[in-house]
PDB file of N, CA and C in Angstrom:
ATOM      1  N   UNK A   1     121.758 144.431  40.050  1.00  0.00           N
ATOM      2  CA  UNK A   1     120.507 143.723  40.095  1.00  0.00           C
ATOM      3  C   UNK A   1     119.463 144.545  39.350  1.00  0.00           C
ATOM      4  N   UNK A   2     118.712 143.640  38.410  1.00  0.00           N
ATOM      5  CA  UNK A   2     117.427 144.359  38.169  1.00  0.00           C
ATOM      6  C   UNK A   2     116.342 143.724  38.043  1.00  0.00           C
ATOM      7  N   UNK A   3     115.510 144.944  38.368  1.00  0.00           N
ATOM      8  CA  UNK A   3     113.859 144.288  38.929  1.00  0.00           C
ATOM      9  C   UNK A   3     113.345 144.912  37.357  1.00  0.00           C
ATOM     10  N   UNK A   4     112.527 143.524  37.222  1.00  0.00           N
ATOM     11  CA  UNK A   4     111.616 143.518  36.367  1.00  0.00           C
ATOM     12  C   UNK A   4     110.283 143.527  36.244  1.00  0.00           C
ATOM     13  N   UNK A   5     109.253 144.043  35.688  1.00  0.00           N
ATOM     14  CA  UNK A   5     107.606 144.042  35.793  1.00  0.00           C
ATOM     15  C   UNK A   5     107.387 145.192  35.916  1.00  0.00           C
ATOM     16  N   UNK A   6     105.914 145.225  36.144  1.00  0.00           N
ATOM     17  CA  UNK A   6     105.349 147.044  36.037  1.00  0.00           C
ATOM     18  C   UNK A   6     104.397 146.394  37.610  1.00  0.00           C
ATOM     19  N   UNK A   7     104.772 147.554  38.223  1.00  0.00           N
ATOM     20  CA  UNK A   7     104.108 147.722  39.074  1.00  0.00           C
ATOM     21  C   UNK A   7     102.797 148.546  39.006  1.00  0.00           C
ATOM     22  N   UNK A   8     101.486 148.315  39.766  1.00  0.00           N
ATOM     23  CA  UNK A   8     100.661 148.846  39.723  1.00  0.00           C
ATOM     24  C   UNK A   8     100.745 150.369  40.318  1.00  0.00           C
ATOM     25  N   UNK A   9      99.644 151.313  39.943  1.00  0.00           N
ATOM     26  CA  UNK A   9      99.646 152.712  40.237  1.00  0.00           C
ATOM     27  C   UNK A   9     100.358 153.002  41.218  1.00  0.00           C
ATOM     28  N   UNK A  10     101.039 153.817  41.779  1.00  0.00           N
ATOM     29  CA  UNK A  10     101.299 154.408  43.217  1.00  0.00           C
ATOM     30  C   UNK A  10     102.152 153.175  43.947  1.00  0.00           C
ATOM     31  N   UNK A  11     102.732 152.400  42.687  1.00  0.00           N
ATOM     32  CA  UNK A  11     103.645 151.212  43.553  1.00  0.00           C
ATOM     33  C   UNK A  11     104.911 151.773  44.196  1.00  0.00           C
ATOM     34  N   UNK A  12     105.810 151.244  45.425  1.00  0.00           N
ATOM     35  CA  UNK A  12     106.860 151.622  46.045  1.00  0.00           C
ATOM     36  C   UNK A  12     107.894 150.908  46.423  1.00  0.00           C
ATOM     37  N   UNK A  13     109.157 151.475  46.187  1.00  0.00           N
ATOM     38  CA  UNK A  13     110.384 150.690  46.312  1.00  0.00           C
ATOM     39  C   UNK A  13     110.364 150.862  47.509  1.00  0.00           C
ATOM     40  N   UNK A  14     111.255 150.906  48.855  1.00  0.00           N
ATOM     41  CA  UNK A  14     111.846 150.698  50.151  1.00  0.00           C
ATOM     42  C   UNK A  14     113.534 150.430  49.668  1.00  0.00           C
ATOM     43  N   UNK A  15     114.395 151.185  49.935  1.00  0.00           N
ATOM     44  CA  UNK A  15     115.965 150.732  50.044  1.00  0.00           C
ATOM     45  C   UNK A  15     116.760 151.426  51.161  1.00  0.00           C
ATOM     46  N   UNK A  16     117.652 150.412  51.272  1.00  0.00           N
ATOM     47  CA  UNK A  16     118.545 150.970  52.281  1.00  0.00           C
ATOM     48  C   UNK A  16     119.903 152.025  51.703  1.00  0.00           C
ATOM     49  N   UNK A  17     119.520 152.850  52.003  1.00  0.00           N
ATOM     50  CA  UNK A  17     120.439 154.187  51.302  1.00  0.00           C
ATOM     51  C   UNK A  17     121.842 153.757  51.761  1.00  0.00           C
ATOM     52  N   UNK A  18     122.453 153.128  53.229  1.00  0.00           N
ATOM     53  CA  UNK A  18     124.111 152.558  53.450  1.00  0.00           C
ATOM     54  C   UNK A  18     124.381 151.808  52.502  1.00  0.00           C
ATOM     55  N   UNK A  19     123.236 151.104  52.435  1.00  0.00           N
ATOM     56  CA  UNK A  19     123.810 149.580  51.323  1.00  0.00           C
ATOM     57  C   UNK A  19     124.118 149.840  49.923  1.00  0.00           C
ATOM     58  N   UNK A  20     123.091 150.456  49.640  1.00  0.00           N
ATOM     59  CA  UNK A  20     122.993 151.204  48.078  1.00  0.00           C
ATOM     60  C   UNK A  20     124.270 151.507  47.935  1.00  0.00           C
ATOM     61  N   UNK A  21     124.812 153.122  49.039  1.00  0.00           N
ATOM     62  CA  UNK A  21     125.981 153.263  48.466  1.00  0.00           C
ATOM     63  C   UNK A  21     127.268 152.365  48.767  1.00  0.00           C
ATOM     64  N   UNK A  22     126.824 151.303  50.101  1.00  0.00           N
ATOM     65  CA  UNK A  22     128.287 151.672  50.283  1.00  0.00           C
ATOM     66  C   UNK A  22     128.783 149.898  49.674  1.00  0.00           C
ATOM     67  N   UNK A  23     127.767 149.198  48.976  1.00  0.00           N
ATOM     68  CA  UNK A  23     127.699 148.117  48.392  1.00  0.00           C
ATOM     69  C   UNK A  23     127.870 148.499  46.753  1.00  0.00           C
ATOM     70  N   UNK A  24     127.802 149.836  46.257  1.00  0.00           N
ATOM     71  CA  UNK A  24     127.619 150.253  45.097  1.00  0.00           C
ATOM     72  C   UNK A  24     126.657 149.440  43.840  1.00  0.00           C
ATOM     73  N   UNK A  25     125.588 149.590  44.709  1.00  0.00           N
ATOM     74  CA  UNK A  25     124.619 148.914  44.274  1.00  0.00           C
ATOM     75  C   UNK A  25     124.148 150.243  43.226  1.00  0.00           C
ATOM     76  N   UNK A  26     123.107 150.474  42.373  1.00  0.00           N
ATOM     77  CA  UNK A  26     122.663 151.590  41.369  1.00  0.00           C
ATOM     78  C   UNK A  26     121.046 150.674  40.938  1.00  0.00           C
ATOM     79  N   UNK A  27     120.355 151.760  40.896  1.00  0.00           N
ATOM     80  CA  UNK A  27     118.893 151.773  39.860  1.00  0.00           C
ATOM     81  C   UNK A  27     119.001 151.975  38.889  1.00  0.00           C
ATOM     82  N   UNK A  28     118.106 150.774  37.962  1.00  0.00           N
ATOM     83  CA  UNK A  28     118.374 151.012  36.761  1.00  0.00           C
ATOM     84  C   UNK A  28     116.897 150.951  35.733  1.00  0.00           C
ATOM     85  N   UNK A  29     116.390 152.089  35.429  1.00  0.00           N
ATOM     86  CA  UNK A  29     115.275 151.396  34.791  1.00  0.00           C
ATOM     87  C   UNK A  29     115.310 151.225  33.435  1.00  0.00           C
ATOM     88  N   UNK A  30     114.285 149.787  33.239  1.00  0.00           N
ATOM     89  CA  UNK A  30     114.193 149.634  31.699  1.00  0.00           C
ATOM     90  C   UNK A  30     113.161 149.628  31.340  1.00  0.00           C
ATOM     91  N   UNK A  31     113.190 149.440  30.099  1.00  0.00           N
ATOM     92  CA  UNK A  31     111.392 149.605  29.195  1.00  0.00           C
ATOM     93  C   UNK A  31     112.424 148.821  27.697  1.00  0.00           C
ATOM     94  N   UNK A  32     111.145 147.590  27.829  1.00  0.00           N
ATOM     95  CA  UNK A  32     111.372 146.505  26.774  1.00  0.00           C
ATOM     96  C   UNK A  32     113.073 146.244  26.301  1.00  0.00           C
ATOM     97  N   UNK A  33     113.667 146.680  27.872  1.00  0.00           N
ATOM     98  CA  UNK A  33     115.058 146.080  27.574  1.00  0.00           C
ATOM     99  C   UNK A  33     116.076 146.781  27.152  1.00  0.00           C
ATOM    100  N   UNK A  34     115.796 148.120  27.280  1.00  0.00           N
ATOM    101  CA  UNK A  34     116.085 149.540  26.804  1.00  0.00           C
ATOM    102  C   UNK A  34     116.937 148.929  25.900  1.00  0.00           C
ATOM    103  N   UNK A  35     116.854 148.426  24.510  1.00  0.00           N
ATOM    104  CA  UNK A  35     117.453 148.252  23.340  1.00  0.00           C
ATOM    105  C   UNK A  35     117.053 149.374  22.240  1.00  0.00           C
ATOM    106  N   UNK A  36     117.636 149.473  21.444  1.00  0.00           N
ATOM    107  CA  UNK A  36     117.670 150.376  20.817  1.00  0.00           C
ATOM    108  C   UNK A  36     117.303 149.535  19.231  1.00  0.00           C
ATOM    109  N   UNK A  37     116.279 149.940  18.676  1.00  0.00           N
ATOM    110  CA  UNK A  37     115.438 148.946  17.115  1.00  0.00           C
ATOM    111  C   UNK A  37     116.533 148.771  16.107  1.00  0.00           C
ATOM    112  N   UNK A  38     117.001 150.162  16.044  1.00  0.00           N
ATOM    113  CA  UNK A  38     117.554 150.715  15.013  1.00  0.00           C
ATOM    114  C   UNK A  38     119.090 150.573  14.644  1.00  0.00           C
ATOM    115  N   UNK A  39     119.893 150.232  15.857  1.00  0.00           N
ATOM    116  CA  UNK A  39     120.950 149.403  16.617  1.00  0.00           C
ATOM    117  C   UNK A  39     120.904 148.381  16.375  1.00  0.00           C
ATOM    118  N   UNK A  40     119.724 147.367  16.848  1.00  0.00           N
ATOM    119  CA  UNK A  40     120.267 146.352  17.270  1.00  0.00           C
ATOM    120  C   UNK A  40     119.768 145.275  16.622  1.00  0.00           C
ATOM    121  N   UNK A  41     118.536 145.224  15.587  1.00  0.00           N
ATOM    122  CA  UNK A  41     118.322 144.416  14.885  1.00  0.00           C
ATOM    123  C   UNK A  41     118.600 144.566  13.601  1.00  0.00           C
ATOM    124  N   UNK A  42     119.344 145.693  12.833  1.00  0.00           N
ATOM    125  CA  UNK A  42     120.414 145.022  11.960  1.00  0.00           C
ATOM    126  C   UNK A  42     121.586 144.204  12.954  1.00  0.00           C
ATOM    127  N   UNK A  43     122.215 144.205  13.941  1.00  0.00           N
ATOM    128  CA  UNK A  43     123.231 143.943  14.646  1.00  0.00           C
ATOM    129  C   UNK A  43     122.710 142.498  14.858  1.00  0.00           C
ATOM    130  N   UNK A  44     121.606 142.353  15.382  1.00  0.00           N
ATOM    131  CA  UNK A  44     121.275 140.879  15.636  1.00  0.00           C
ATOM    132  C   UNK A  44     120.958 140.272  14.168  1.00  0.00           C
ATOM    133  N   UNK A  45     120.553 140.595  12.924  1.00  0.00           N
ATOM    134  CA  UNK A  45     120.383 139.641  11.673  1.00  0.00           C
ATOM    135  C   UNK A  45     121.457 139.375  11.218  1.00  0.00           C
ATOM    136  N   UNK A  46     122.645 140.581  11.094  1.00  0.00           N
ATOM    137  CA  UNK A  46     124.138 140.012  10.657  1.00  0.00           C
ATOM    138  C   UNK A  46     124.329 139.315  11.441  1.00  0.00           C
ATOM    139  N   UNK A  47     124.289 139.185  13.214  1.00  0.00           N
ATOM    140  CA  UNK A  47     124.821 137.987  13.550  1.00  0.00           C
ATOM    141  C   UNK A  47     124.083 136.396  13.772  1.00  0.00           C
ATOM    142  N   UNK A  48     122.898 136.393  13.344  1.00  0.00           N
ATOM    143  CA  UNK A  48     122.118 135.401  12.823  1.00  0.00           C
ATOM    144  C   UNK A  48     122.755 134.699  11.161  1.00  0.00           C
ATOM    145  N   UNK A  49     122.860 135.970  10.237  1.00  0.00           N
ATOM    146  CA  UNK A  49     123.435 135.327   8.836  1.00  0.00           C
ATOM    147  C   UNK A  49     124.681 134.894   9.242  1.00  0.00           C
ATOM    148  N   UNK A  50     125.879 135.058   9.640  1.00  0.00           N
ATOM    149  CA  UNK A  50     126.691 134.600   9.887  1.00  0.00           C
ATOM    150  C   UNK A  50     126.912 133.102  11.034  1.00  0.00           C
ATOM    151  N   UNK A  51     126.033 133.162  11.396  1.00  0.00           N
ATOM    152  CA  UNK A  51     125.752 131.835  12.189  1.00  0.00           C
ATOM    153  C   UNK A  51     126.415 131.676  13.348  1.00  0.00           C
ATOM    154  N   UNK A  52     126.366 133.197  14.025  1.00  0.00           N
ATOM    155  CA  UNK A  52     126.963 133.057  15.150  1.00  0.00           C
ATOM    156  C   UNK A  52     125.570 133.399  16.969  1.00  0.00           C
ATOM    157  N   UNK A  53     124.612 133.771  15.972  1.00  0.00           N
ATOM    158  CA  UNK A  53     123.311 133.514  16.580  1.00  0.00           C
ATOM    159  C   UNK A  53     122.571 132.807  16.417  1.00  0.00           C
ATOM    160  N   UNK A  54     122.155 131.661  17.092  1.00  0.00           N
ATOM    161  CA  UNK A  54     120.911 131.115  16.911  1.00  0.00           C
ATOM    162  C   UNK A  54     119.563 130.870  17.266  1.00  0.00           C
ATOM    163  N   UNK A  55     118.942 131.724  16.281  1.00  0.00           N
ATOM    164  CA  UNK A  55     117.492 131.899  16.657  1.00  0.00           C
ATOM    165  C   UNK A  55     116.493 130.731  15.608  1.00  0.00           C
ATOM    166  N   UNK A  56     116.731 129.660  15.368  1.00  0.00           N
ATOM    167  CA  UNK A  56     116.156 128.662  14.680  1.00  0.00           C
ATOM    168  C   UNK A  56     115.366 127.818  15.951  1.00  0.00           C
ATOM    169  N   UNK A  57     116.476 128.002  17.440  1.00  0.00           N
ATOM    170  CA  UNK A  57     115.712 126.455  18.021  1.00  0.00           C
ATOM    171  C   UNK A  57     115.000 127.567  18.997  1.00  0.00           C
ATOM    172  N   UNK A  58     114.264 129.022  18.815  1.00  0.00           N
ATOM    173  CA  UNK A  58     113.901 129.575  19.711  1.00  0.00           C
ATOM    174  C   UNK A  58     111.805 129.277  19.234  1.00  0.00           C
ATOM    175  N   UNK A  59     111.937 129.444  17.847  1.00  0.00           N
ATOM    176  CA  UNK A  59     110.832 128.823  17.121  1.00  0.00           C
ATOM    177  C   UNK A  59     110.561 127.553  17.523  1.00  0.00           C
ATOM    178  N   UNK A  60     109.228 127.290  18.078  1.00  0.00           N
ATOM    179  CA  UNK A  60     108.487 125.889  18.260  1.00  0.00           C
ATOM    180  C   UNK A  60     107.705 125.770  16.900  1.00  0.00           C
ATOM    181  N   UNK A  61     107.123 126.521  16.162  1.00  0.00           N
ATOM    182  CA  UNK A  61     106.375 126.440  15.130  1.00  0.00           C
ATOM    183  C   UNK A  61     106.369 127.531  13.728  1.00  0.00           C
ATOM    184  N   UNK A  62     106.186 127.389  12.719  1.00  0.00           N
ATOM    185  CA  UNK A  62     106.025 127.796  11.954  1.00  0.00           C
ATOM    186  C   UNK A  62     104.806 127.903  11.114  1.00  0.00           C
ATOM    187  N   UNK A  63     103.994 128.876  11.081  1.00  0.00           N
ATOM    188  CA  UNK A  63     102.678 128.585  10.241  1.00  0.00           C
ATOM    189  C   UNK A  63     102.525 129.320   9.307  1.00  0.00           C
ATOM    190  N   UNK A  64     101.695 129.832   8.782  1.00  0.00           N
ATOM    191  CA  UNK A  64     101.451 130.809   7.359  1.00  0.00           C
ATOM    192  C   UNK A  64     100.247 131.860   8.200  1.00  0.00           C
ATOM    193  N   UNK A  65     100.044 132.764   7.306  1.00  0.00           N
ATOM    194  CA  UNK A  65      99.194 133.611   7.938  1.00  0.00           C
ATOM    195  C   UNK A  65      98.016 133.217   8.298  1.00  0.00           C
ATOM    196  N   UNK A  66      97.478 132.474   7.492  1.00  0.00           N
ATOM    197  CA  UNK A  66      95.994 131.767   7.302  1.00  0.00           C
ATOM    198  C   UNK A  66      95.657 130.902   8.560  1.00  0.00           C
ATOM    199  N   UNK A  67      97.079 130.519   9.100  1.00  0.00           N
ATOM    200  CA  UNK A  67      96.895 129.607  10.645  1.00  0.00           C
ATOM    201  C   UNK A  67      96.916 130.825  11.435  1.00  0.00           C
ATOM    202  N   UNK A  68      96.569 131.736  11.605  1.00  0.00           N
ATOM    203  CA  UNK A  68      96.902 132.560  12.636  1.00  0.00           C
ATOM    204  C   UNK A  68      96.304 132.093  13.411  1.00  0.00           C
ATOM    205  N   UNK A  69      94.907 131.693  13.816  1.00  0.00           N
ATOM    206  CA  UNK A  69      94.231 131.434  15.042  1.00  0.00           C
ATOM    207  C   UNK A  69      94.767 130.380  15.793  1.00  0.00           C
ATOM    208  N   UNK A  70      95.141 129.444  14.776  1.00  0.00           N
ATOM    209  CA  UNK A  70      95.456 128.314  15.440  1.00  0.00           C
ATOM    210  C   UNK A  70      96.972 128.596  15.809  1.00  0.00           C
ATOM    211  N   UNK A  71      97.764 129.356  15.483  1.00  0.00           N
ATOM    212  CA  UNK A  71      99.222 130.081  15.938  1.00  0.00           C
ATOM    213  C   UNK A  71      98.822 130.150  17.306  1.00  0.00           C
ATOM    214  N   UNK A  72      97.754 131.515  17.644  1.00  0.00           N
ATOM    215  CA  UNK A  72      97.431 131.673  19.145  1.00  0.00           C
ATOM    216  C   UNK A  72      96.990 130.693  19.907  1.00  0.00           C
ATOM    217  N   UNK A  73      96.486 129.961  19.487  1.00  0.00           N
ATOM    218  CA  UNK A  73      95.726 128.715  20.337  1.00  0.00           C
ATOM    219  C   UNK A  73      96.934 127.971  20.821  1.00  0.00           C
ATOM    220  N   UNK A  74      98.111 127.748  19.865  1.00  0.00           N
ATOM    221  CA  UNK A  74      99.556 127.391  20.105  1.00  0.00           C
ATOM    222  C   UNK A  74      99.904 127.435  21.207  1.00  0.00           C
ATOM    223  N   UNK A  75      99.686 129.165  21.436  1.00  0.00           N
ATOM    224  CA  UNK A  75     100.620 129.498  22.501  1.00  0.00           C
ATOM    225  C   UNK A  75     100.168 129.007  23.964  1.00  0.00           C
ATOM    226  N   UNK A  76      99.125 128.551  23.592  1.00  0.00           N
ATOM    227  CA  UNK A  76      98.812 127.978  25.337  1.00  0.00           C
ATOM    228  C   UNK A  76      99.520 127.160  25.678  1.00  0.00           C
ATOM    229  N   UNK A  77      99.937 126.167  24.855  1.00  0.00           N
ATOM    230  CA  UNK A  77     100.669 125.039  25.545  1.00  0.00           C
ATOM    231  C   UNK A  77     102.387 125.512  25.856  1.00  0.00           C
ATOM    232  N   UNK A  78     102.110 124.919  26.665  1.00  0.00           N
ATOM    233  CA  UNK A  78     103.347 125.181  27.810  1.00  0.00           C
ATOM    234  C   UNK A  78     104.890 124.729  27.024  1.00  0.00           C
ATOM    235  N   UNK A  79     104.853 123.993  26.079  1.00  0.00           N
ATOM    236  CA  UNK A  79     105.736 123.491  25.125  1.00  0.00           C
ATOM    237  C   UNK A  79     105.934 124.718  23.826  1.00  0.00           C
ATOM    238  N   UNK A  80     104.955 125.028  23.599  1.00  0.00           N
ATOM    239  CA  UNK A  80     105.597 126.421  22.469  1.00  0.00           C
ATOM    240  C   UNK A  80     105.663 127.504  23.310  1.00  0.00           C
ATOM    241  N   UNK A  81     106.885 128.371  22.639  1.00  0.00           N
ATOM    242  CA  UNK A  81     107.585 129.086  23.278  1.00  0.00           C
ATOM    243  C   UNK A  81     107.146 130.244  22.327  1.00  0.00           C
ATOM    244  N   UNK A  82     107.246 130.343  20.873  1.00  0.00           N
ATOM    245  CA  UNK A  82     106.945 131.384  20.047  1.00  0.00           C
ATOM    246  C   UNK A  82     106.314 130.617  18.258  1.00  0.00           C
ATOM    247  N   UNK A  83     105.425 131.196  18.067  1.00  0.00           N
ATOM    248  CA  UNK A  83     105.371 130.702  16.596  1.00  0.00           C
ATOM    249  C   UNK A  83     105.438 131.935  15.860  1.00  0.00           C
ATOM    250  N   UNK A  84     105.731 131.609  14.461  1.00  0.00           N
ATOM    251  CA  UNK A  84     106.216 132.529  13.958  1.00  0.00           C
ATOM    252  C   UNK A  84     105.399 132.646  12.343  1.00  0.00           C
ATOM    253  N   UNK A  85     105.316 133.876  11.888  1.00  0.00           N
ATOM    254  CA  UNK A  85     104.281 133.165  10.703  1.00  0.00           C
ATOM    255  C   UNK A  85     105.819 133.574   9.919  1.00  0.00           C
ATOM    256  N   UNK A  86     105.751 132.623   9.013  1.00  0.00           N
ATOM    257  CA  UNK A  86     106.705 132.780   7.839  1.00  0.00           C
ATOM    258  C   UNK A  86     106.203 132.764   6.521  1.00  0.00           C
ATOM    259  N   UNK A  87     104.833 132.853   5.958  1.00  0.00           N
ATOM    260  CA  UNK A  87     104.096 132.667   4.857  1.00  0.00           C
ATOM    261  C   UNK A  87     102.784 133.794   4.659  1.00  0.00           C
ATOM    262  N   UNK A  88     102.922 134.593   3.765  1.00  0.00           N
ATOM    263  CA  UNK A  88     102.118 135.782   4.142  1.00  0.00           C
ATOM    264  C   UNK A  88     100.979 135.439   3.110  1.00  0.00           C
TER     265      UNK A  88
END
């Protein structure tokens, strides 16, 4: 299991140390998914060119740079998920 979010200052777990071990349960922390840049997004574009990833239907929009504002204004609605500028 893992817990996700940032807890505020001086935040605190509570666990049951039997269960932990004897369920072999483990802590695990991450930060942005502990992926590695340098790894994994050549790893994810080869498997995008090859067409075995698809990140086409993750895009709701496409704009150019010049829409940027209206990109963010985008994101309010509950229907776009990410826009993306593709036009510099």
């Amino acid at each position: 299991m893992y817990v996700a979010g940032l807890a505020g200052s001086g935040g605190d777990l509570t666990l049951s140390l039997p269960r932990l071990l004897l369920q072999q349960k483990r802590i695990q922390g991450l930060i942005m998914g502990s992926g590695n840049p340098r790894r994994d997004i050549p790893r994810y574009a080869d498997l995008y060119l090859r067409g075995r990833m698809n990140l086409d239907d993750l895009v709701s929009r496409k704009i150019t740079l010049a829409d940027i504002d209206a990109g963010y204004a985008a994101l309010r609605d509950p229907d776009v998920a990410r826009v993306v500028v593709t036009s510099f």
